[in-house]
N, C-alpha and C. Protein backbone atom coordinates (compact mmCIF):
# COMPACT_ATOMS: atom_id res chain seq x y z
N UNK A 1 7.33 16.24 8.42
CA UNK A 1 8.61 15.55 8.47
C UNK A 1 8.87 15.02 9.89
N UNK A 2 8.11 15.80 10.80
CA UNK A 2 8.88 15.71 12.27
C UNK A 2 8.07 14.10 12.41
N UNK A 3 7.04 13.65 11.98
CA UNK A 3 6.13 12.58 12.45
C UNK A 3 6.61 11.69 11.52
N UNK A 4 6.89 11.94 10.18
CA UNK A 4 7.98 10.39 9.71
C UNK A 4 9.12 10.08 9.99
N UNK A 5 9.59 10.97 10.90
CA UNK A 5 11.12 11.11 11.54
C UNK A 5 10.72 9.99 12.38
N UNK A 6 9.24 10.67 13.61
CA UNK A 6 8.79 9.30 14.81
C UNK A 6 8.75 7.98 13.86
N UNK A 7 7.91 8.08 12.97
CA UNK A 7 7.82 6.81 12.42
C UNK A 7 9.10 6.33 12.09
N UNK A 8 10.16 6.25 11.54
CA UNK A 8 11.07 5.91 11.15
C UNK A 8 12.07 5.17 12.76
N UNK A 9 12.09 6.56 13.67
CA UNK A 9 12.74 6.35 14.95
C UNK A 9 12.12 4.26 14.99
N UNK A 10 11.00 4.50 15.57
CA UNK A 10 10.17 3.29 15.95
C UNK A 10 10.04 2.09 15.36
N UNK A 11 10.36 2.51 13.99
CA UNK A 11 10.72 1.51 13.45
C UNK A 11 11.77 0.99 13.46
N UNK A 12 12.81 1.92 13.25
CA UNK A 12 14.52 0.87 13.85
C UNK A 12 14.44 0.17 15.34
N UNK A 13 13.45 0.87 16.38
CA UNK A 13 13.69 0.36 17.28
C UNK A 13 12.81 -0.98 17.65
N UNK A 14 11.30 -1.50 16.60
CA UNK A 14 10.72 -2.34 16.70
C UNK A 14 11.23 -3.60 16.03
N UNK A 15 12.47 -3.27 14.77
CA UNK A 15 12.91 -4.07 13.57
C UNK A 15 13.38 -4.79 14.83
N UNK A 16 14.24 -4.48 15.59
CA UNK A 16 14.71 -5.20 16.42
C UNK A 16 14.42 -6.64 17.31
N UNK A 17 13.09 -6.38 17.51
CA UNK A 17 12.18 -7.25 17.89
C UNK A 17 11.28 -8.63 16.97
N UNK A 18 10.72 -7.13 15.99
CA UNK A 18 9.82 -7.69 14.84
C UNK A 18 10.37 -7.63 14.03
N UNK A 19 10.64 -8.50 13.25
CA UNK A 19 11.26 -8.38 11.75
C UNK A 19 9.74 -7.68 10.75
N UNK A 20 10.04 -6.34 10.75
CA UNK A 20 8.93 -5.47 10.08
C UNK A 20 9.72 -5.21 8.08
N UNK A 21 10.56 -5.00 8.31
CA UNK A 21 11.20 -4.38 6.92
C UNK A 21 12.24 -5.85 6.50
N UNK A 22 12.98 -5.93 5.09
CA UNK A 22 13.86 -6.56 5.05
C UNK A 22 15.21 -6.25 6.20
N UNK A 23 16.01 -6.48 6.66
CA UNK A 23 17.21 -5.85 7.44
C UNK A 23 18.06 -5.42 6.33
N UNK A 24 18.20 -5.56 5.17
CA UNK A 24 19.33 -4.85 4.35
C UNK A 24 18.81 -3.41 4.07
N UNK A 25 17.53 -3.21 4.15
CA UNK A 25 16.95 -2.15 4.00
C UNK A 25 17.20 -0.96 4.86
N UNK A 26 17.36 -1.36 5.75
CA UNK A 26 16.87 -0.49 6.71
C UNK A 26 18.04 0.46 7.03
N UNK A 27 19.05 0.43 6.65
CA UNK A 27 20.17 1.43 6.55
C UNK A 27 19.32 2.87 5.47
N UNK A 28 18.87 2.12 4.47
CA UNK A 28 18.46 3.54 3.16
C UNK A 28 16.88 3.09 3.33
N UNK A 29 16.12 3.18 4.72
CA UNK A 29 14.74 3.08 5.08
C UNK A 29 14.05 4.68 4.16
N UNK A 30 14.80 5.43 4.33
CA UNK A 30 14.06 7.03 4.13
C UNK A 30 13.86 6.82 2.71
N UNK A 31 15.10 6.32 1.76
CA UNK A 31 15.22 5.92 0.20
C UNK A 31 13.65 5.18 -0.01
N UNK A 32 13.98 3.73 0.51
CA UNK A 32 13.78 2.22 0.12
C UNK A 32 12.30 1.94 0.44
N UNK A 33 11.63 3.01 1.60
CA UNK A 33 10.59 2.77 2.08
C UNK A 33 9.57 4.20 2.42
N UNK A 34 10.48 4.89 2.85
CA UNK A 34 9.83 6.03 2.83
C UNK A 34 9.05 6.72 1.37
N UNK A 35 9.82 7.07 1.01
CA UNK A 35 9.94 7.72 -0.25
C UNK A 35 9.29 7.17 -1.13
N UNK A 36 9.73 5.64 -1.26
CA UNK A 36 8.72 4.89 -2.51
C UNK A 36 7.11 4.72 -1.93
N UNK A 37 6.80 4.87 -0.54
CA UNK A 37 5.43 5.25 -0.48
C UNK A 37 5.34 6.29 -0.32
N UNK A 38 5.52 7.51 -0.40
CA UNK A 38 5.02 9.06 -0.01
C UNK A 38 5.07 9.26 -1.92
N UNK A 39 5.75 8.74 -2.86
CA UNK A 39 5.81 9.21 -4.14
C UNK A 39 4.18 8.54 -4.34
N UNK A 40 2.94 7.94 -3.84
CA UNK A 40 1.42 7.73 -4.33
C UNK A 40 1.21 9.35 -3.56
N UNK A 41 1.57 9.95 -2.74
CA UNK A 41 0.78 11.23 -2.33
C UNK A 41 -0.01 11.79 -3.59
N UNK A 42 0.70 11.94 -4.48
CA UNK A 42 -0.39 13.31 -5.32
C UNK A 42 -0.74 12.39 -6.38
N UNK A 43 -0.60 11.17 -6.39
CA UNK A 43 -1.70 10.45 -7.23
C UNK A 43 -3.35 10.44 -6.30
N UNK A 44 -2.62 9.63 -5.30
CA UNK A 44 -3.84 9.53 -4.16
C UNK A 44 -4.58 10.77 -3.79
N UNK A 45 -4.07 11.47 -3.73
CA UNK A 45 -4.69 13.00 -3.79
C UNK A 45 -5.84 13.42 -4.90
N UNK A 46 -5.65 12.86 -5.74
CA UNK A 46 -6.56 13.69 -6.65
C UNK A 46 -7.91 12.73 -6.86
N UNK A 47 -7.80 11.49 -5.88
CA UNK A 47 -9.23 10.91 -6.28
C UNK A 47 -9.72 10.48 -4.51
N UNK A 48 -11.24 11.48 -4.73
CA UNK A 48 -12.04 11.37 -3.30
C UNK A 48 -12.52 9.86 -2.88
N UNK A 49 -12.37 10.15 -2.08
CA UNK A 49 -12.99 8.81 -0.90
C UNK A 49 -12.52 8.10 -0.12
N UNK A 50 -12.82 6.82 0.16
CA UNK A 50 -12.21 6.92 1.11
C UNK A 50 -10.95 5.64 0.34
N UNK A 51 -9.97 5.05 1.38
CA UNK A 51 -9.22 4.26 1.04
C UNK A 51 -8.27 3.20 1.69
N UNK A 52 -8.06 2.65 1.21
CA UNK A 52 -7.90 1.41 1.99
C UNK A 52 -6.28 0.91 1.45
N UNK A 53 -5.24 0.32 2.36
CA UNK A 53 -4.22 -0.44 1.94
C UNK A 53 -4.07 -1.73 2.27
N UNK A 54 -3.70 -2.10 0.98
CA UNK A 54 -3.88 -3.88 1.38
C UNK A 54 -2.40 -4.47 1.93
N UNK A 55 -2.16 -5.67 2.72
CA UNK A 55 -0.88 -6.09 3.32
C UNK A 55 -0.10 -4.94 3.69
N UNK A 56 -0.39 -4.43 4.59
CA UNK A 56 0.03 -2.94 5.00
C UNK A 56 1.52 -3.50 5.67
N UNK A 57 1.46 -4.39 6.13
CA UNK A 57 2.96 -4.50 6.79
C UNK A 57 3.64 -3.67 7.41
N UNK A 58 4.41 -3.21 7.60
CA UNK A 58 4.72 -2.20 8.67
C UNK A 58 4.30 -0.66 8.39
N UNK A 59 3.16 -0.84 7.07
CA UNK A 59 2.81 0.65 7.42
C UNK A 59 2.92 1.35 5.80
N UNK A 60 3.62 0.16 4.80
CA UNK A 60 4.16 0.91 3.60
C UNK A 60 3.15 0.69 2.49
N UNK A 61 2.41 1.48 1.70
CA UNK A 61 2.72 2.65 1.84
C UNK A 61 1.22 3.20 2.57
N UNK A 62 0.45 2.64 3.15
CA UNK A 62 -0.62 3.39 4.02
C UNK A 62 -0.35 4.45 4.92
N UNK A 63 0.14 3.76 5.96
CA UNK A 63 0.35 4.59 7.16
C UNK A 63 1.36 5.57 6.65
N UNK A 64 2.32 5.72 5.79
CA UNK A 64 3.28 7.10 5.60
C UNK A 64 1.94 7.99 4.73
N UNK A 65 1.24 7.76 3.86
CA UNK A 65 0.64 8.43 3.08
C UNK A 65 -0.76 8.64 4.16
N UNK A 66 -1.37 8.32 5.28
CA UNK A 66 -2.19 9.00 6.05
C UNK A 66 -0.73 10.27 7.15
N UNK A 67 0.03 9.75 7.29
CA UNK A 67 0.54 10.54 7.43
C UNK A 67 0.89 12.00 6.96
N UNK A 68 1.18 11.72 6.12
CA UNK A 68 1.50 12.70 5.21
C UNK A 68 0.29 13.69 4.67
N UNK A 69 -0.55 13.07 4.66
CA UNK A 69 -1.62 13.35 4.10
C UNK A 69 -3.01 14.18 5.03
N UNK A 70 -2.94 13.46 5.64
CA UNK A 70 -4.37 13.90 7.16
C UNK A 70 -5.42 12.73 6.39
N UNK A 71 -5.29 12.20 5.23
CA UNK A 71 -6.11 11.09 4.85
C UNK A 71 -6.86 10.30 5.80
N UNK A 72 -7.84 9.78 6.26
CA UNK A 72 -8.36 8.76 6.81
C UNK A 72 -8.22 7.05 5.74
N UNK A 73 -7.07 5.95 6.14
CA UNK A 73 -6.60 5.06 5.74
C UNK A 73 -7.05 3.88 6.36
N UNK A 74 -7.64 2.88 5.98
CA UNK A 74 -7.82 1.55 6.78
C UNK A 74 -6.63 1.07 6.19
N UNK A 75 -5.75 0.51 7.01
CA UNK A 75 -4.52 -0.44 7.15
C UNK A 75 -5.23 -1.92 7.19
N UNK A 76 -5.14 -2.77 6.33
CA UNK A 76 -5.42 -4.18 6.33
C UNK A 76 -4.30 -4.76 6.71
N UNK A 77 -3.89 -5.87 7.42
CA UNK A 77 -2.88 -6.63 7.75
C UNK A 77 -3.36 -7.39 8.53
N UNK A 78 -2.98 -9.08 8.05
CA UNK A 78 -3.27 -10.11 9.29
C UNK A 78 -2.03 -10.30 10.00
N UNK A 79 -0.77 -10.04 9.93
CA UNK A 79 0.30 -10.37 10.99
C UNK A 79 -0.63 -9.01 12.54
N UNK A 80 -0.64 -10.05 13.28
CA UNK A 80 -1.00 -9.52 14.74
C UNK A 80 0.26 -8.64 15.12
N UNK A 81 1.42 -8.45 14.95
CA UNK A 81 2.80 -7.94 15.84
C UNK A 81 2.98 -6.79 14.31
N UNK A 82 2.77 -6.91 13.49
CA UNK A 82 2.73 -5.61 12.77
C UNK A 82 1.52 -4.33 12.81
N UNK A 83 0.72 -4.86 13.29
CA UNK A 83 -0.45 -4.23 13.46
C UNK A 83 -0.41 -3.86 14.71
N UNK A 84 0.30 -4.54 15.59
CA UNK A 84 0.70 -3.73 17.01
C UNK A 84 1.80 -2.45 16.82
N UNK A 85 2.81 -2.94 15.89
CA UNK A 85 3.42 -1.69 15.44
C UNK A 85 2.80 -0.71 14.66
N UNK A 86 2.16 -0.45 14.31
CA UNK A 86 0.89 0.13 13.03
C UNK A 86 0.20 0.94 14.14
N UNK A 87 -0.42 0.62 15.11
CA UNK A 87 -0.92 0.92 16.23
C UNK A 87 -0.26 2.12 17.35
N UNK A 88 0.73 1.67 17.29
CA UNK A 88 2.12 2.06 18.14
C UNK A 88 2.16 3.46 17.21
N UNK A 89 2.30 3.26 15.65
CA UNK A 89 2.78 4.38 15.13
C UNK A 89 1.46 5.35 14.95
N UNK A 90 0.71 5.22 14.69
CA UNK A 90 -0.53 6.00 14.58
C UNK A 90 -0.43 6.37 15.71
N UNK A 91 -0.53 5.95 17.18
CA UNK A 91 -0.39 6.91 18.35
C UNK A 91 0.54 8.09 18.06
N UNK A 92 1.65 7.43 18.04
CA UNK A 92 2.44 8.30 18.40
C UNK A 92 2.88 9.71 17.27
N UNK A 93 1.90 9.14 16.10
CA UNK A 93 1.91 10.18 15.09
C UNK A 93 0.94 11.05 14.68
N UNK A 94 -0.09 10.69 15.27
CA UNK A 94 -1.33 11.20 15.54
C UNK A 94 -1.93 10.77 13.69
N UNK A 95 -1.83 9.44 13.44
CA UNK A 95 -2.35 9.32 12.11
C UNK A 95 -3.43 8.22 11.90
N UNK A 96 -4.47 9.36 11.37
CA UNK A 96 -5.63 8.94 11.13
C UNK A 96 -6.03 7.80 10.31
N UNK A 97 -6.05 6.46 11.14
CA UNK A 97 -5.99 5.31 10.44
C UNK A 97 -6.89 4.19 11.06
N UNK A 98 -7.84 3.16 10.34
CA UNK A 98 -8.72 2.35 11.66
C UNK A 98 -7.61 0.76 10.67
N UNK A 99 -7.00 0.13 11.50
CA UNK A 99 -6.24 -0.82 11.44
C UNK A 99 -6.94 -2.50 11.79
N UNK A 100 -7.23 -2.65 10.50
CA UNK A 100 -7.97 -4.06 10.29
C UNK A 100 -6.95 -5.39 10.45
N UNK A 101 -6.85 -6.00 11.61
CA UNK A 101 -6.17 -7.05 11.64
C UNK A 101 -6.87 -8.35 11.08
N UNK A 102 -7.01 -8.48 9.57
CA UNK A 102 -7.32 -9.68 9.13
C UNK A 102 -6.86 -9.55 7.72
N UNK A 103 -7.24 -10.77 7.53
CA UNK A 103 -6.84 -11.28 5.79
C UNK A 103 -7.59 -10.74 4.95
N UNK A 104 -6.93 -10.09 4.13
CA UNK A 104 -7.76 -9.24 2.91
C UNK A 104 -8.79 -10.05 2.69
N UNK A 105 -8.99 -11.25 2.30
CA UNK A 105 -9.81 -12.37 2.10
C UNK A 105 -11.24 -12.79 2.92
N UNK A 106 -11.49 -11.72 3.87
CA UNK A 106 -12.13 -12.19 4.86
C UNK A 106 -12.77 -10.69 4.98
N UNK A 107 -12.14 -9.32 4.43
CA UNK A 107 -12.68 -7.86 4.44
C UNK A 107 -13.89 -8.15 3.03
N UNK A 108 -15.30 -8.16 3.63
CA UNK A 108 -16.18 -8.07 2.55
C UNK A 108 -17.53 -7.22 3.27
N UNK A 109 -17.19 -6.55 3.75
CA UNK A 109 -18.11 -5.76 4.20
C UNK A 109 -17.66 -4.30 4.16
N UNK A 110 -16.71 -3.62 3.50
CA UNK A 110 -16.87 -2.62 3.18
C UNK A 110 -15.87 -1.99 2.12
N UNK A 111 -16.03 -0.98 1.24
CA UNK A 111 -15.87 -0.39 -0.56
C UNK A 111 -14.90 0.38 0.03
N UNK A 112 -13.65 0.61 -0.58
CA UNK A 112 -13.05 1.59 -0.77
C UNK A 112 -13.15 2.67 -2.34
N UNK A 113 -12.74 3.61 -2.44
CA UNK A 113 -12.73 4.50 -3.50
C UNK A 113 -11.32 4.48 -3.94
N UNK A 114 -10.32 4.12 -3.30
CA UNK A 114 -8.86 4.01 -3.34
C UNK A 114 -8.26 3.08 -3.11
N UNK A 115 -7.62 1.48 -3.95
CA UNK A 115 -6.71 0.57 -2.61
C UNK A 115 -5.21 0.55 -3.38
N UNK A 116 -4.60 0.89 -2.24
CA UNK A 116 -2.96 0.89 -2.61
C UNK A 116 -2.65 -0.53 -1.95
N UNK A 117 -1.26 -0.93 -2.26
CA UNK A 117 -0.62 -2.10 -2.19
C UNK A 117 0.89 -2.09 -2.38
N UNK A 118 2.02 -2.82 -1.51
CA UNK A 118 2.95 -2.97 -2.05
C UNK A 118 3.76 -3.87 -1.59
N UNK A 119 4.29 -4.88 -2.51
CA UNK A 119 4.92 -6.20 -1.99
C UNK A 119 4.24 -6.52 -1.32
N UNK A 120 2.64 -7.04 -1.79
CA UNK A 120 1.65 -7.98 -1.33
C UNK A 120 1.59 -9.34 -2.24
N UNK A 121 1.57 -9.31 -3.64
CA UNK A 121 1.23 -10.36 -4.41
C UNK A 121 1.76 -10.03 -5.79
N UNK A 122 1.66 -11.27 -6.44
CA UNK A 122 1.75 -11.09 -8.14
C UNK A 122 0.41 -10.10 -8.57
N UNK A 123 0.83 -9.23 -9.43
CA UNK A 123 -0.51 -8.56 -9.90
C UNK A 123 -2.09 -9.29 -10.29
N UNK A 124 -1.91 -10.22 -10.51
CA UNK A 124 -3.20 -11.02 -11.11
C UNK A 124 -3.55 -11.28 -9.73
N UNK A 125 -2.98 -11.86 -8.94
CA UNK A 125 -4.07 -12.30 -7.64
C UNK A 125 -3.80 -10.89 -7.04
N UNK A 126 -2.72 -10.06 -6.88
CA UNK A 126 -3.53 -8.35 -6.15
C UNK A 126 -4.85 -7.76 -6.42
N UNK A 127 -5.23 -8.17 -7.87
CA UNK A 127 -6.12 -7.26 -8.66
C UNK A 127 -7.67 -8.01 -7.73
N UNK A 128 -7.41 -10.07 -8.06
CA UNK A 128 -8.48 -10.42 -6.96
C UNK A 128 -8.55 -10.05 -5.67
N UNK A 129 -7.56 -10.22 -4.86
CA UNK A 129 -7.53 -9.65 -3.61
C UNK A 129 -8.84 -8.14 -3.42
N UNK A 130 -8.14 -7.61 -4.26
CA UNK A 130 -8.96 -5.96 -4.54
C UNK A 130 -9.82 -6.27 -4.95
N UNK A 131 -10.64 -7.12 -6.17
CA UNK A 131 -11.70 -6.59 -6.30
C UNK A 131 -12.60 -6.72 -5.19
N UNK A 132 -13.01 -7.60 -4.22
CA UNK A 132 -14.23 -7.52 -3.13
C UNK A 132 -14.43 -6.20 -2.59
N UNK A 133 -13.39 -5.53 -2.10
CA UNK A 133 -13.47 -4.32 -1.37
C UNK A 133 -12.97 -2.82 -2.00
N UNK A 134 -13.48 -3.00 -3.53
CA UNK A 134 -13.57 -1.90 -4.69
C UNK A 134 -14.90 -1.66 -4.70
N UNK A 135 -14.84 -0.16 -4.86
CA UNK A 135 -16.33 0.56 -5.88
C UNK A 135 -16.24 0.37 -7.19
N UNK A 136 -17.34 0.31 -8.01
CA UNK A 136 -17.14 -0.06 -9.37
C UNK A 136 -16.29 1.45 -9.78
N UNK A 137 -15.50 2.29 -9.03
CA UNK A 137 -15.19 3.51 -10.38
C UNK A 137 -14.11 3.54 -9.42
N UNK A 138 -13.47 2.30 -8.44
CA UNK A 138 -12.38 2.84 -7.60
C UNK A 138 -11.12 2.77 -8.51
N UNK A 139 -9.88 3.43 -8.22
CA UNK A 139 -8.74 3.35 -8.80
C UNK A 139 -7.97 2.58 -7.93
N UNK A 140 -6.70 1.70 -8.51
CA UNK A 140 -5.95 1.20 -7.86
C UNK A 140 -4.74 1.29 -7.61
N UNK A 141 -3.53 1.97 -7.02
CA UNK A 141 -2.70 2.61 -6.75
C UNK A 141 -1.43 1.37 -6.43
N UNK A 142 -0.65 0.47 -7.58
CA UNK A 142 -0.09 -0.29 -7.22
C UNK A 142 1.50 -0.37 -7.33
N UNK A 143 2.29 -0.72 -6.43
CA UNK A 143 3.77 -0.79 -6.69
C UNK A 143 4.48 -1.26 -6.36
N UNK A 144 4.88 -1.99 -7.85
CA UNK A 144 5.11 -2.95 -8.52
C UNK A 144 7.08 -2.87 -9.02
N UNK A 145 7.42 -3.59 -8.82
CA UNK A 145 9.55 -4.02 -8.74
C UNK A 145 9.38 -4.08 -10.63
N UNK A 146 10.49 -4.83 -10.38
CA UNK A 146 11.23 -5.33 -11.88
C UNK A 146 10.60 -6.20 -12.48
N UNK A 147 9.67 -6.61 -12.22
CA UNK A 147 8.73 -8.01 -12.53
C UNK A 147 7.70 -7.16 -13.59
N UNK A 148 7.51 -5.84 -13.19
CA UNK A 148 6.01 -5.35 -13.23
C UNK A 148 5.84 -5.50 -14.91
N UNK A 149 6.56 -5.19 -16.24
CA UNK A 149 5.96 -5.72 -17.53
C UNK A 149 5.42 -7.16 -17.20
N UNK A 150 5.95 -8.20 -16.93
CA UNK A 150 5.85 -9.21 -16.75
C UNK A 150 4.35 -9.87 -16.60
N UNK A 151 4.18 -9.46 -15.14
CA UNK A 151 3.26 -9.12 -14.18
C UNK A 151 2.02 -8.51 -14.87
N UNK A 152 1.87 -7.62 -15.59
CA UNK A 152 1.35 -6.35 -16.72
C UNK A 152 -0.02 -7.66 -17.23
N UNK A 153 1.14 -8.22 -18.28
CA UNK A 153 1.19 -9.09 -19.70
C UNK A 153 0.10 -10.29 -18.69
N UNK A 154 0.37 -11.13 -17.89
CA UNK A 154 -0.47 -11.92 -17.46
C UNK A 154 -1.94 -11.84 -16.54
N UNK A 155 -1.73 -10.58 -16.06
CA UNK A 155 -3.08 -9.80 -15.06
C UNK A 155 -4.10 -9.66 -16.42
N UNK A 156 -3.33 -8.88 -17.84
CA UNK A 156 -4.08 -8.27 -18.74
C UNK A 156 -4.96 -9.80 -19.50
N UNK A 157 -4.57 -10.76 -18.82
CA UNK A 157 -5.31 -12.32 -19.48
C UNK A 157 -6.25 -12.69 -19.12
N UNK A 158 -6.11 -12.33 -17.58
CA UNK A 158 -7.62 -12.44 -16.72
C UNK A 158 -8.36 -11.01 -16.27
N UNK A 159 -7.74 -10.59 -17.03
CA UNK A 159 -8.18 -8.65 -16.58
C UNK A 159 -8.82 -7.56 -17.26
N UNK A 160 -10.12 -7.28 -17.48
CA UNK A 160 -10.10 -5.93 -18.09
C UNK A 160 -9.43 -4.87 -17.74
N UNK A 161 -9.08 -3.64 -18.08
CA UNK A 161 -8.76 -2.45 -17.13
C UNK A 161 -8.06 -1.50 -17.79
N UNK A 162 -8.03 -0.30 -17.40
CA UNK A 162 -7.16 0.55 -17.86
C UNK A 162 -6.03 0.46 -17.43
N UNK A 163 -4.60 0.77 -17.90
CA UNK A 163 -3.90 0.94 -17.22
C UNK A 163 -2.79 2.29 -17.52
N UNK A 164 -2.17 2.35 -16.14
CA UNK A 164 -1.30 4.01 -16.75
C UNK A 164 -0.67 3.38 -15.88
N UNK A 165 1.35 3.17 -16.23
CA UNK A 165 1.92 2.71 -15.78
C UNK A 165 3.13 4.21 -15.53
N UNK A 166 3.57 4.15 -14.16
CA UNK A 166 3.82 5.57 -13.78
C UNK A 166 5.17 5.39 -13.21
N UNK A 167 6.56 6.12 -13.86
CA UNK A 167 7.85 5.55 -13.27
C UNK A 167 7.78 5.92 -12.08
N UNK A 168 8.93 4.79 -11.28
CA UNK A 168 8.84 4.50 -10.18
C UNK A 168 10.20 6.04 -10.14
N UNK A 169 10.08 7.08 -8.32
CA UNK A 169 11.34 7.35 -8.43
C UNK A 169 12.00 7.07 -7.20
N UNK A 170 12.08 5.98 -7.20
CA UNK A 170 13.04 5.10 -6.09
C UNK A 170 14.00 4.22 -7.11
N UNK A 171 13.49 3.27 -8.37
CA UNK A 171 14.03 2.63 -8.84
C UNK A 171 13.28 2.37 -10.21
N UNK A 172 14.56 2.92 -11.02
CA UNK A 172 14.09 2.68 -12.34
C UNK A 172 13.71 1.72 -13.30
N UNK A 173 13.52 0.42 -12.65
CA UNK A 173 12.88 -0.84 -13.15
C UNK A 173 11.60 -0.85 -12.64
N UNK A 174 11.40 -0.40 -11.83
CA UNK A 174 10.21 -0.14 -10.94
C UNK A 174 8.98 0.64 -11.57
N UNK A 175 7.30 0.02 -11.31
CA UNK A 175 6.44 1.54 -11.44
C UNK A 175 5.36 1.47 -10.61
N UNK A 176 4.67 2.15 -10.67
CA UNK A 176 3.42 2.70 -10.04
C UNK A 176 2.29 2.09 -11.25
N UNK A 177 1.18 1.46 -11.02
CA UNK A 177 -0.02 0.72 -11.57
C UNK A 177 -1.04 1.48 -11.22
N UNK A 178 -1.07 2.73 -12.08
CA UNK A 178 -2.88 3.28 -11.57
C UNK A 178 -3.66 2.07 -12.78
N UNK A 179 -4.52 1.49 -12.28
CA UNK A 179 -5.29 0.38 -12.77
C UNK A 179 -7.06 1.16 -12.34
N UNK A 180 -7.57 1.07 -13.26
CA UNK A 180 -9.12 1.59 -13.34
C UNK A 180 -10.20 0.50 -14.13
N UNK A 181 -11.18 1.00 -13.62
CA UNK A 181 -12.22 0.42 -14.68
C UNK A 181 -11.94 -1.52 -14.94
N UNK A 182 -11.54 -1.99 -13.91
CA UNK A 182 -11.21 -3.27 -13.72
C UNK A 182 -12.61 -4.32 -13.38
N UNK A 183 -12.66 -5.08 -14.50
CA UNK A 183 -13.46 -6.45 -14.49
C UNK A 183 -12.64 -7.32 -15.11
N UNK A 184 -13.28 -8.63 -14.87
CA UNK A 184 -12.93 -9.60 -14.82
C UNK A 184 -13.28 -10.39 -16.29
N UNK A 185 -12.55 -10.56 -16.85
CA UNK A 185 -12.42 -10.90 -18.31
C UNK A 185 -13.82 -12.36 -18.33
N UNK A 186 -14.70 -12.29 -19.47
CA UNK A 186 -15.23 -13.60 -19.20
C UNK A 186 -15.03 -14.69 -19.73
């Protein structure tokens, strides 16, 4: 707790600078941001390897869940000034993270076993995004607003996959996308 407390501190004091979070947020940050990434902990937990978050943005939900976790996390993000904050917070939290400043689009040189995501994309292009830097048996840890049936219904057009759709408990329109066993429809 004491190291998402730092994280949190640093972040009100970087919002300032960097526009990292929405600003309406950031009053119920512990609610709105915290919480809705620390609720993948014991999904992410139960499957080995290693893992990766895509559009990490200020950290959600990667950097709270290496936190939390002792996980080793690659943080993807091409904004340069979030990844300096990303940087900033892993110091000062001692969290085990190697922080890729580029475009998911451009990571093709190495597999995760795990990729989380959140408020990166519509599900159909998240799922492309992900596949380059998936193992064929990786799971995908996604979370997904009020859109997500929606979202579901059109991924499942260009999508094989399993899916287990997992309530959100931040917001009850909301869920969690464990997505498996994902190819590409022919």
């Amino acid at each position: 707790m004491k190291r998402l407390k730092r994280f949190v501190a640093l972040l009100e004091k970087w919002q300032s600078v960097k526009n990292l979070v929405g600003k309406s947020t950031l009053p119920d940050v512990w609610h709105r941001h915290i919480l809705d990434s620390a609720q993948l902990e014991p999904l992410v937990a139960k499957v080995p390897g290693s893992m990766a978050d895509i559009g990490s943005g200020a950290g959600f939900p990667g950097l709270v869940l290496a936190i939390m976790t002792g996980r080793h996390v690659h943080l993807i993000e091409s904004d340069t000034g979030k990844c300096a904050f990303m940087a900033e917070v892993a110091r000062a939290t001692d969290a085990p993270v190697t922080i890729l400043n580029r475009r998911i689009e451009s990571v093709t040189d190495i597999k995760f076993a795990v990729v989380t995501a959140r408020a990166v994309a519509r599900l159909v292009e998240l799922i492309g995004l992900a596949e380059p830097i998936m193992e064929p048996d990786s799971r995908c840890f996604f979370l997904k607003g009020q859109r997500v049936s929606d979202e579901l219904t059109k991924a499942l057009k260009r999508w094989n996959m399993i899916v287990t759709r997992i309530p959100s408990v931040t917001d009850e329109d909301a869920a969690i996308l464990k997505l498996e066993m994902i190819a590409r429809k022919p």
